[in-house]
N, C-alpha and C. Protein backbone atom coordinates (compact mmCIF):
# COMPACT_ATOMS: atom_id res chain seq x y z
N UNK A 1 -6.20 -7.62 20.16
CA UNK A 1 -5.42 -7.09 19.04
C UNK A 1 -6.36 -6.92 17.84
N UNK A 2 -5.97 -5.69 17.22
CA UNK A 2 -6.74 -5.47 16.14
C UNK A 2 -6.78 -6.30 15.07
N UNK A 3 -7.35 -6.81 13.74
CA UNK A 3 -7.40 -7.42 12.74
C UNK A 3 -6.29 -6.98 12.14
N UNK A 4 -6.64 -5.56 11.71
CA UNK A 4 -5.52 -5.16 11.33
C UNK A 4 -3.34 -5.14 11.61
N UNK A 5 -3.67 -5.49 13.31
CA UNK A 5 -2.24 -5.72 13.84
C UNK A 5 -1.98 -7.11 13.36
N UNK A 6 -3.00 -7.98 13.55
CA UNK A 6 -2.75 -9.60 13.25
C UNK A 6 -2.20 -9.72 11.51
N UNK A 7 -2.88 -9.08 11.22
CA UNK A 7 -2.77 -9.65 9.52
C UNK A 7 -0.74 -8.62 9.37
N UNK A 8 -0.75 -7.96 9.89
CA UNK A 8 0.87 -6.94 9.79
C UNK A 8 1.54 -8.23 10.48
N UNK A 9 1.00 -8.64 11.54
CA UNK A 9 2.06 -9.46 12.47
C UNK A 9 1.98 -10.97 11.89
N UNK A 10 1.95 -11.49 10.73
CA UNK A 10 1.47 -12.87 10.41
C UNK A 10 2.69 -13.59 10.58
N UNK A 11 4.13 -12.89 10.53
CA UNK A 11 4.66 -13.46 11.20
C UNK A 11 4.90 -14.11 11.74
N UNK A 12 5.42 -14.60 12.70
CA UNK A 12 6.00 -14.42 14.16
C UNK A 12 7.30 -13.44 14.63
N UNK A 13 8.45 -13.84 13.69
CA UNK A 13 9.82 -13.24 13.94
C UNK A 13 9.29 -11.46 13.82
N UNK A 14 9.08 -11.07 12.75
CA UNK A 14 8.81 -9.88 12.43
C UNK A 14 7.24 -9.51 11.45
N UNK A 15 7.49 -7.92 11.97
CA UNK A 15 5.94 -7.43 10.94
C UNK A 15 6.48 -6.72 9.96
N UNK A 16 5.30 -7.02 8.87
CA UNK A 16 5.80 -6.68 7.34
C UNK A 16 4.34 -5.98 7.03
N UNK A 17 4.87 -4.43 6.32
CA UNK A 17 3.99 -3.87 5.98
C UNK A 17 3.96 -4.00 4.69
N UNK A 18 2.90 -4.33 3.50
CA UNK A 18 2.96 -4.51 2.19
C UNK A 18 2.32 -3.23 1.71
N UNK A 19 3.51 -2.70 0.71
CA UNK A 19 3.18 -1.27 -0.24
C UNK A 19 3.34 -1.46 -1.38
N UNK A 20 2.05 -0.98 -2.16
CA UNK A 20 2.14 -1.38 -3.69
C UNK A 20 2.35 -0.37 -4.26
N UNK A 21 2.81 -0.10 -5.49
CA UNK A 21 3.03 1.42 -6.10
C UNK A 21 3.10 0.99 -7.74
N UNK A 22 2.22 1.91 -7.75
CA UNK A 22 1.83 2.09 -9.71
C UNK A 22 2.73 2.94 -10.09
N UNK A 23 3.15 2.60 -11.14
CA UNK A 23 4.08 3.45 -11.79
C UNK A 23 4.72 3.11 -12.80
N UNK A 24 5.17 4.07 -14.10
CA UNK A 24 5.63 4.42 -15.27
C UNK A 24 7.08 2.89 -15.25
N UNK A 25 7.66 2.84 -14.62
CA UNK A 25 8.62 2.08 -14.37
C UNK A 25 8.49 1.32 -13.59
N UNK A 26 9.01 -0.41 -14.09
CA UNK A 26 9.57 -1.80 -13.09
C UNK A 26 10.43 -1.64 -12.15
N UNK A 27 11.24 -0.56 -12.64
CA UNK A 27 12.16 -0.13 -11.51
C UNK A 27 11.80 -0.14 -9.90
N UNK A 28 12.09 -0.55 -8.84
CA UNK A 28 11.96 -0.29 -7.79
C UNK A 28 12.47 1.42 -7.43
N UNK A 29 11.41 2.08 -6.59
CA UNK A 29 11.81 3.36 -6.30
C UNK A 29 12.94 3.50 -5.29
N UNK A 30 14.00 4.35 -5.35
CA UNK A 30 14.76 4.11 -4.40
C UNK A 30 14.97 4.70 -3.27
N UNK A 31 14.13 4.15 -2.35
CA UNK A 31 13.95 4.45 -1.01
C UNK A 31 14.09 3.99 0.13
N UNK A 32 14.52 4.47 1.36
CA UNK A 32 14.63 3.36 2.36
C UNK A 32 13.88 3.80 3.05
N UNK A 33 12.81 4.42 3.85
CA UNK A 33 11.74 4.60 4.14
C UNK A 33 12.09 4.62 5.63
N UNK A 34 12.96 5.59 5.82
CA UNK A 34 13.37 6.20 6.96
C UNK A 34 13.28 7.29 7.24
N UNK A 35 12.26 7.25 8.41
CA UNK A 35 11.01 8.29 8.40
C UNK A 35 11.16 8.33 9.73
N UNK A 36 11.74 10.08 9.74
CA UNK A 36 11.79 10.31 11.96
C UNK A 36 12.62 9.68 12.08
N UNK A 37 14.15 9.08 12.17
CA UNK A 37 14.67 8.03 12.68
C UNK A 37 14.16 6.48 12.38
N UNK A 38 12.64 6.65 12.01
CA UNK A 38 12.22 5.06 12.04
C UNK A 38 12.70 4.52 10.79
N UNK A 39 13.03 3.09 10.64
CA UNK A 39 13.31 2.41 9.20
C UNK A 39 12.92 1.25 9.64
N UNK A 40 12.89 0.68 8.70
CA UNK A 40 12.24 -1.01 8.38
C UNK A 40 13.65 -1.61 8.74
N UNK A 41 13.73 -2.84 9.22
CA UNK A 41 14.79 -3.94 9.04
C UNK A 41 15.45 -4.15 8.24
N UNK A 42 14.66 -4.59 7.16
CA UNK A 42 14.55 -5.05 6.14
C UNK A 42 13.23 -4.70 4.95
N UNK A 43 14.06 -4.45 4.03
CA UNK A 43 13.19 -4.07 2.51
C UNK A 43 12.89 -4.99 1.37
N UNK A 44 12.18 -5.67 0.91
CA UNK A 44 12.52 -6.62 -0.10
C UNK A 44 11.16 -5.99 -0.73
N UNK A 45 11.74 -5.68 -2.49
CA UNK A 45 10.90 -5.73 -3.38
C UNK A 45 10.69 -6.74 -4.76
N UNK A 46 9.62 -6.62 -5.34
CA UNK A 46 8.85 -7.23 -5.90
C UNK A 46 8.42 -6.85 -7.40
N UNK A 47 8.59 -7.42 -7.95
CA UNK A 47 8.07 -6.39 -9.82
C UNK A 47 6.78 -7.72 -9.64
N UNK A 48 5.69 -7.10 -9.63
CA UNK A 48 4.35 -7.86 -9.70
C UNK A 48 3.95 -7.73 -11.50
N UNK A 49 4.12 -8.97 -12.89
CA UNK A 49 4.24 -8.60 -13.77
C UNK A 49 2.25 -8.75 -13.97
N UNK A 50 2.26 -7.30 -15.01
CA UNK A 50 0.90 -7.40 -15.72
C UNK A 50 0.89 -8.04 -16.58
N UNK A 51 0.45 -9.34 -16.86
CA UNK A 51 0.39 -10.32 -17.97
C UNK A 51 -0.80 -9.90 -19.00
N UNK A 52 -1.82 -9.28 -18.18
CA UNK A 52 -2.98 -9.03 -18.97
C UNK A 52 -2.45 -7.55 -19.59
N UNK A 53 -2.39 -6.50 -19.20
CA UNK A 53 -1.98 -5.20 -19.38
C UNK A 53 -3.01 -4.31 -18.94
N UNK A 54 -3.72 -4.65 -18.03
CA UNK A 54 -4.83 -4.29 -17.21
C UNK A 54 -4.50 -2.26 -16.90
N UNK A 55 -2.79 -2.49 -16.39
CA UNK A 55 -3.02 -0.78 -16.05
C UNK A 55 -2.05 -0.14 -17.21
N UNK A 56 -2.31 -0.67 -18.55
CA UNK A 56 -2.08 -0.21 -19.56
C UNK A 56 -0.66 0.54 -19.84
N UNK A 57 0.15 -0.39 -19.45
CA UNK A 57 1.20 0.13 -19.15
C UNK A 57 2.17 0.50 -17.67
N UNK A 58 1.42 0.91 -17.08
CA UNK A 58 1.72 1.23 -15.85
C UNK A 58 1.92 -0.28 -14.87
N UNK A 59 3.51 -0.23 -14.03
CA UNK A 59 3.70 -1.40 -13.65
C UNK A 59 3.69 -1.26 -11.72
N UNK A 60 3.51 -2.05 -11.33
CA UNK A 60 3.45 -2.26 -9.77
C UNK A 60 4.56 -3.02 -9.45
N UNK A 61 4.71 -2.45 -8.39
CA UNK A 61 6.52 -2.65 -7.46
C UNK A 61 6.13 -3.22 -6.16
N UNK A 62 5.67 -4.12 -5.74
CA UNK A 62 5.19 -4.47 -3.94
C UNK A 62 6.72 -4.27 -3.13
N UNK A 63 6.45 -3.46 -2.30
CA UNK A 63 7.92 -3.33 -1.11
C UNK A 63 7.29 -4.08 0.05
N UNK A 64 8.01 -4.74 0.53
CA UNK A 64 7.70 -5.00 2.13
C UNK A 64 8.94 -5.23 3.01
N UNK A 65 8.03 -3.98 3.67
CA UNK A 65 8.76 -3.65 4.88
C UNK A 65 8.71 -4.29 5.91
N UNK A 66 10.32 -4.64 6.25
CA UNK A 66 9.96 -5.74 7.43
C UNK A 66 10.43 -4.95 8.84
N UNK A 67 9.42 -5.15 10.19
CA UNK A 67 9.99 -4.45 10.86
C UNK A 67 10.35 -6.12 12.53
N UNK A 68 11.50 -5.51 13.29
CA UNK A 68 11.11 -6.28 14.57
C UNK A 68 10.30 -6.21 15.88
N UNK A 69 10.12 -4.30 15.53
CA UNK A 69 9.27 -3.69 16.49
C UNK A 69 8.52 -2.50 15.47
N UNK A 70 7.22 -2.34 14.93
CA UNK A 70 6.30 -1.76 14.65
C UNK A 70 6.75 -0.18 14.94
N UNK A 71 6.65 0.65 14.22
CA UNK A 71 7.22 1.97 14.82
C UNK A 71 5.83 2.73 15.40
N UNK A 72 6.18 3.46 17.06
CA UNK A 72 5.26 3.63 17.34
C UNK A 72 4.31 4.35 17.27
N UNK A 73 4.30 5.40 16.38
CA UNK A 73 3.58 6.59 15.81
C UNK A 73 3.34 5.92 14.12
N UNK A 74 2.63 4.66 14.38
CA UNK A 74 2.31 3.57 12.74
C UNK A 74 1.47 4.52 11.92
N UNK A 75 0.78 5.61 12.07
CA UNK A 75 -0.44 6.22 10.92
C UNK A 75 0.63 7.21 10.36
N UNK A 76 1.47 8.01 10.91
CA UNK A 76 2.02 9.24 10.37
C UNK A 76 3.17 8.77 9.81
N UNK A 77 3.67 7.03 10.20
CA UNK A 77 4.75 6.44 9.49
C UNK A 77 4.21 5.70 7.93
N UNK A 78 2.68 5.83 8.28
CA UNK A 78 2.49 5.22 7.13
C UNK A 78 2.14 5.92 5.88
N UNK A 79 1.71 6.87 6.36
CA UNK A 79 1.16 7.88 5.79
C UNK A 79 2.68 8.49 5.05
N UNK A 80 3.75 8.68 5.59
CA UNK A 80 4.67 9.18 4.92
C UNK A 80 5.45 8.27 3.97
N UNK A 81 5.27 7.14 4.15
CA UNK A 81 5.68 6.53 3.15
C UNK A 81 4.81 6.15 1.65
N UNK A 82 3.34 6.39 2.18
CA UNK A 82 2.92 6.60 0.70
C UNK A 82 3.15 8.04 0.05
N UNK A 83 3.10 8.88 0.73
CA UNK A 83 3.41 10.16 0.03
C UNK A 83 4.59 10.15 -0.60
N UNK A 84 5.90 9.67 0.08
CA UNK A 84 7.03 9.54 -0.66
C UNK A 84 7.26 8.88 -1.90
N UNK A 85 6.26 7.54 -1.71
CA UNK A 85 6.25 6.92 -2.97
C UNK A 85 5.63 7.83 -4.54
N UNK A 86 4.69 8.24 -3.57
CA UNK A 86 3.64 9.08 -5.03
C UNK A 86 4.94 10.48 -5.29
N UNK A 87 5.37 10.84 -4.37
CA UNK A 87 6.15 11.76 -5.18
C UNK A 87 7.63 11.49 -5.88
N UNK A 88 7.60 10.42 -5.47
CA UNK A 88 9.10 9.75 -6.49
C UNK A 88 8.68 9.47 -7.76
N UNK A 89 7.33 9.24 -7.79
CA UNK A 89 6.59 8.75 -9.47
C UNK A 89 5.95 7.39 -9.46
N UNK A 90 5.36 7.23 -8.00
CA UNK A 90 4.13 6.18 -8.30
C UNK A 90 2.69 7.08 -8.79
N UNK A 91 1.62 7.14 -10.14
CA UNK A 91 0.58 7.34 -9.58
C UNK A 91 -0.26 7.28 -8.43
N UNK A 92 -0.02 5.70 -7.96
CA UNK A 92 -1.55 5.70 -6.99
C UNK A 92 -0.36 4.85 -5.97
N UNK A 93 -0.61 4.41 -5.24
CA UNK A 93 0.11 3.48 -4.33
C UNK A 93 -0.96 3.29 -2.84
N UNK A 94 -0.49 2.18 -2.55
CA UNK A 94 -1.89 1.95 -1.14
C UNK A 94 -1.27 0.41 -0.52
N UNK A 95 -1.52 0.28 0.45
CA UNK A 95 -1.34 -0.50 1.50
C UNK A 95 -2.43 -1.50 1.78
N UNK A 96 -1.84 -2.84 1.96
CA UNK A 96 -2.30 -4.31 1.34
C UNK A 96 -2.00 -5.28 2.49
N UNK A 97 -2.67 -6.06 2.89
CA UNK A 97 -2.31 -7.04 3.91
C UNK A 97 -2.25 -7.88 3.21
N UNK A 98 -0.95 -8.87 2.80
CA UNK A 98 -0.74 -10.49 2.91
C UNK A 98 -1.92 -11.28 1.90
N UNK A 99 -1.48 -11.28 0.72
CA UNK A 99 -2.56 -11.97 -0.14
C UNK A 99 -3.49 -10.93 -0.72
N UNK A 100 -3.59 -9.47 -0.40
CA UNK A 100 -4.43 -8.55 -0.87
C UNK A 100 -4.44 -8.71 -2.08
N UNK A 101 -2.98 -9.10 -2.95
CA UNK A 101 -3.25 -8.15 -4.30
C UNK A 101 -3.53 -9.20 -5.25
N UNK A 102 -4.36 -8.55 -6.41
CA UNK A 102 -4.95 -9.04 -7.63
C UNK A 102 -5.14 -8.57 -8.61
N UNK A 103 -4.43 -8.20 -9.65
CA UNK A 103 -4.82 -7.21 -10.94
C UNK A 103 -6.33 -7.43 -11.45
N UNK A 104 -7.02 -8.39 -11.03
CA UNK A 104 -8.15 -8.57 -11.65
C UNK A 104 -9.06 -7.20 -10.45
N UNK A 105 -8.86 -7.10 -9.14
CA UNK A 105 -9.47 -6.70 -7.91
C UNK A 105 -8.88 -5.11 -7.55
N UNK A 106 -7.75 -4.48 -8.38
CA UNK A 106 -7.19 -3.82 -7.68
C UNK A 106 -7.92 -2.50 -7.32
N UNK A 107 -8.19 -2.02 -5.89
CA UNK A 107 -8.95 -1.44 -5.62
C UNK A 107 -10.30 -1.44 -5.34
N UNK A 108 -10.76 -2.72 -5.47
CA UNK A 108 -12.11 -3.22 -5.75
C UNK A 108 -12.77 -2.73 -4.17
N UNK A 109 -14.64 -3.40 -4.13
CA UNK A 109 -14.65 -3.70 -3.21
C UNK A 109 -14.45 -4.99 -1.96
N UNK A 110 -14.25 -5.87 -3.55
CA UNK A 110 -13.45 -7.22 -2.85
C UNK A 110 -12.31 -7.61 -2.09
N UNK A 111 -11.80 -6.55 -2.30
CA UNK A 111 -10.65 -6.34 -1.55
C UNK A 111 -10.51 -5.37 -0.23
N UNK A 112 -11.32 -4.55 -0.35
CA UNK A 112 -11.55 -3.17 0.41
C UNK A 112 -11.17 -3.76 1.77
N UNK A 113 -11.57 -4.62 2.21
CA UNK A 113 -11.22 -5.16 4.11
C UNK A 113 -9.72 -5.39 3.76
N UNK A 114 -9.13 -5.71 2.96
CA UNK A 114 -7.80 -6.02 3.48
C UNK A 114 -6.38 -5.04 2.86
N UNK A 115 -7.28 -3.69 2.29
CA UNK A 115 -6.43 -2.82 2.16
C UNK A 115 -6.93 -1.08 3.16
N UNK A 116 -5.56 -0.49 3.51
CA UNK A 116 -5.75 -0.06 5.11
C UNK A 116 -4.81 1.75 4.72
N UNK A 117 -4.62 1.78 3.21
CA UNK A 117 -3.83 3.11 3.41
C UNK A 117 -4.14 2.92 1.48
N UNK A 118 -3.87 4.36 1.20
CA UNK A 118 -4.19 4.68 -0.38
C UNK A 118 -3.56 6.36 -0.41
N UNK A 119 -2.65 6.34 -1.84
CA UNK A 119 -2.38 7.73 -1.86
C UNK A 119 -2.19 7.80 -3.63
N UNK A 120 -2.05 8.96 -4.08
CA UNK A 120 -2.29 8.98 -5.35
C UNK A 120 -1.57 10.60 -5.37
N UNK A 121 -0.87 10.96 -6.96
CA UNK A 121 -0.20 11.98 -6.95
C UNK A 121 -1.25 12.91 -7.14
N UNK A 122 -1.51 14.28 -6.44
CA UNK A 122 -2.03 15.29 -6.42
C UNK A 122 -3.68 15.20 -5.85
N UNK A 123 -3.46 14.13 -4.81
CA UNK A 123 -4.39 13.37 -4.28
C UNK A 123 -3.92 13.74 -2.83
N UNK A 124 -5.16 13.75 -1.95
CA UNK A 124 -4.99 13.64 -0.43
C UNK A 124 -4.34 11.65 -0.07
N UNK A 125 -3.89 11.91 0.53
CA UNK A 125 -3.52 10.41 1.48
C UNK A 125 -4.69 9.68 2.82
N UNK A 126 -5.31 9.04 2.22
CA UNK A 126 -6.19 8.45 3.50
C UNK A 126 -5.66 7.28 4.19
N UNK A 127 -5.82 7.18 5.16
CA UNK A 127 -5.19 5.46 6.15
C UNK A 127 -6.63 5.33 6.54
N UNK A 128 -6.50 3.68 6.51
CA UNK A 128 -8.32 3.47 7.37
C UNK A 128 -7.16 2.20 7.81
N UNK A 129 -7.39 2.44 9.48
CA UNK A 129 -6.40 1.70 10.39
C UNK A 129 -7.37 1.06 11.32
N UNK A 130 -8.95 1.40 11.06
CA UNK A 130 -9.74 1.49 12.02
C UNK A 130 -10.68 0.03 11.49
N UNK A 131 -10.54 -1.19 12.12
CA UNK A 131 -11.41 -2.85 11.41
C UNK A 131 -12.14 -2.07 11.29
N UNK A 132 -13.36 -1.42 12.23
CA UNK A 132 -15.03 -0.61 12.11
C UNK A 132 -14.90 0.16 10.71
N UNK A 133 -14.20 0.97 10.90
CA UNK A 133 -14.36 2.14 9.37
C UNK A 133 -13.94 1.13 7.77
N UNK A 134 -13.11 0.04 8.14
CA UNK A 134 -12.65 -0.29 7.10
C UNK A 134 -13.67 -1.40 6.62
N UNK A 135 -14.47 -1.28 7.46
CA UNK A 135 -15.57 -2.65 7.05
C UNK A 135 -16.86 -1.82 6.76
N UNK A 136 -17.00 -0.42 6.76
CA UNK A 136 -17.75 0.06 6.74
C UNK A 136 -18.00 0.15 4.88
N UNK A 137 -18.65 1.37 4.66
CA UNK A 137 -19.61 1.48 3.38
C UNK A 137 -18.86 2.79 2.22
N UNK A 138 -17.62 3.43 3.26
CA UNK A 138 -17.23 4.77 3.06
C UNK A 138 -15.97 4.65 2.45
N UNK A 139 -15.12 3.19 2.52
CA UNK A 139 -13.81 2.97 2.36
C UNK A 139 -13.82 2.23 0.62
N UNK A 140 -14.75 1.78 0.01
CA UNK A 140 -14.72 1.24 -1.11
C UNK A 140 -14.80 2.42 -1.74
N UNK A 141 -16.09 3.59 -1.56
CA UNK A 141 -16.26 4.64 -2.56
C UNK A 141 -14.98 5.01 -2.64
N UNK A 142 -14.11 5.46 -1.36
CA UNK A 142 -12.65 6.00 -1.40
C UNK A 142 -12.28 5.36 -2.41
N UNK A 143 -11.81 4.29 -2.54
CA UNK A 143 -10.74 3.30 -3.21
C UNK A 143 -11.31 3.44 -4.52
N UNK A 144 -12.89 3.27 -4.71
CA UNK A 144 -12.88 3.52 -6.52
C UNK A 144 -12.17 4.69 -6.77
N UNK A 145 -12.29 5.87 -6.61
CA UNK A 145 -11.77 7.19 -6.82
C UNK A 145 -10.55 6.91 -7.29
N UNK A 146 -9.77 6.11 -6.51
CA UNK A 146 -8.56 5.71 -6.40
C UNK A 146 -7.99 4.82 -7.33
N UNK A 147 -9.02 3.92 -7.89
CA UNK A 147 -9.10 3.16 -8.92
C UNK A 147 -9.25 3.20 -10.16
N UNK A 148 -10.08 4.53 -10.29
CA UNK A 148 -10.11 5.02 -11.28
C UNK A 148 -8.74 6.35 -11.97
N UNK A 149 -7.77 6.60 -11.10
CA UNK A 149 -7.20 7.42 -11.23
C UNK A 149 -5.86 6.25 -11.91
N UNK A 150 -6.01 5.15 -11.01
CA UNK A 150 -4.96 4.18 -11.20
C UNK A 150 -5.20 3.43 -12.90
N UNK A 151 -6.15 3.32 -12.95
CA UNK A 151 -6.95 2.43 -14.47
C UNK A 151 -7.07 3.82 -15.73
N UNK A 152 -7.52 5.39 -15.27
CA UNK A 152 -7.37 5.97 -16.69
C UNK A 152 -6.51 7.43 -16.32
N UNK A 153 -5.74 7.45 -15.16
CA UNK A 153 -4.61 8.39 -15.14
C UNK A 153 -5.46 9.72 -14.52
């Protein structure tokens, strides 16, 4: 099993995909992320508060999606749910395994191994689903890009 399946499956009962989303509003976006027939179990969100004011306003919403069976076409399910997010009115939004997130790190390369999907409005959508590519040298440059769009708009 991949790194990547283990850290989704930390579980046991069920797998939970963690999606973060930047955006103008605390509000949770309202979505159920039923995509093809597929949906999560269960949805539970999160207002992650900026104490520092690091994205200057801009607030993060963590959703996690809980599933009992993984849907089986996972890149084009994942992939559509960040796009949905960025076009409801997240700037940047990206995909986080279990302990990923840190306003001090967000997007960093300290983090880079344990985040696996990134999308941003008027931005392409990348997934790195792949341990090899995501440990590689090519997935941090991504994420600054990404970081920087998230930190000055």
């Amino acid at each position: 099993m991949s790194r990547l399946l283990k850290a989704l499956c930390w579980d046991d009962d069920e797998t939970v995909i963690s999606l973060f989303a930047a955006a103008p509003s605390a509000e949770p976006i309202d979505l159920t992320f039923d995509i093809d027939g597929c949906s999560p179990d269960r949805i539970t969100t999160y207002h992650l508060e900026d104490v520092e004011f690091i994205l200057n306003g801009l607030q993060v919403v963590e959703y996690d999606l809980s599933f009992v069976t993984l849907p089986a076409a996972l890149g084009p399910y994942l992939e559509s749910c960040l796009e949905q997010v960025c076009e409801r009115g997240a700037r940047v939004a990206w995909l986080g395994f279990e302990g990923s997130f840190d306003y001090d790190n967000l997007l960093t390369d300290s983090v880079a191994r344990m985040l696996y999907g990134v999308a941003a409005q008027s931005q392409p959508t990348v997934l790195m689903l792949d341990d090899d590519l995501r440990d590689g040298s090519e997935w941090p440059k991504i994420l600054h890009s990404y970081r920087s769009k998230l930190l000055n708009g």
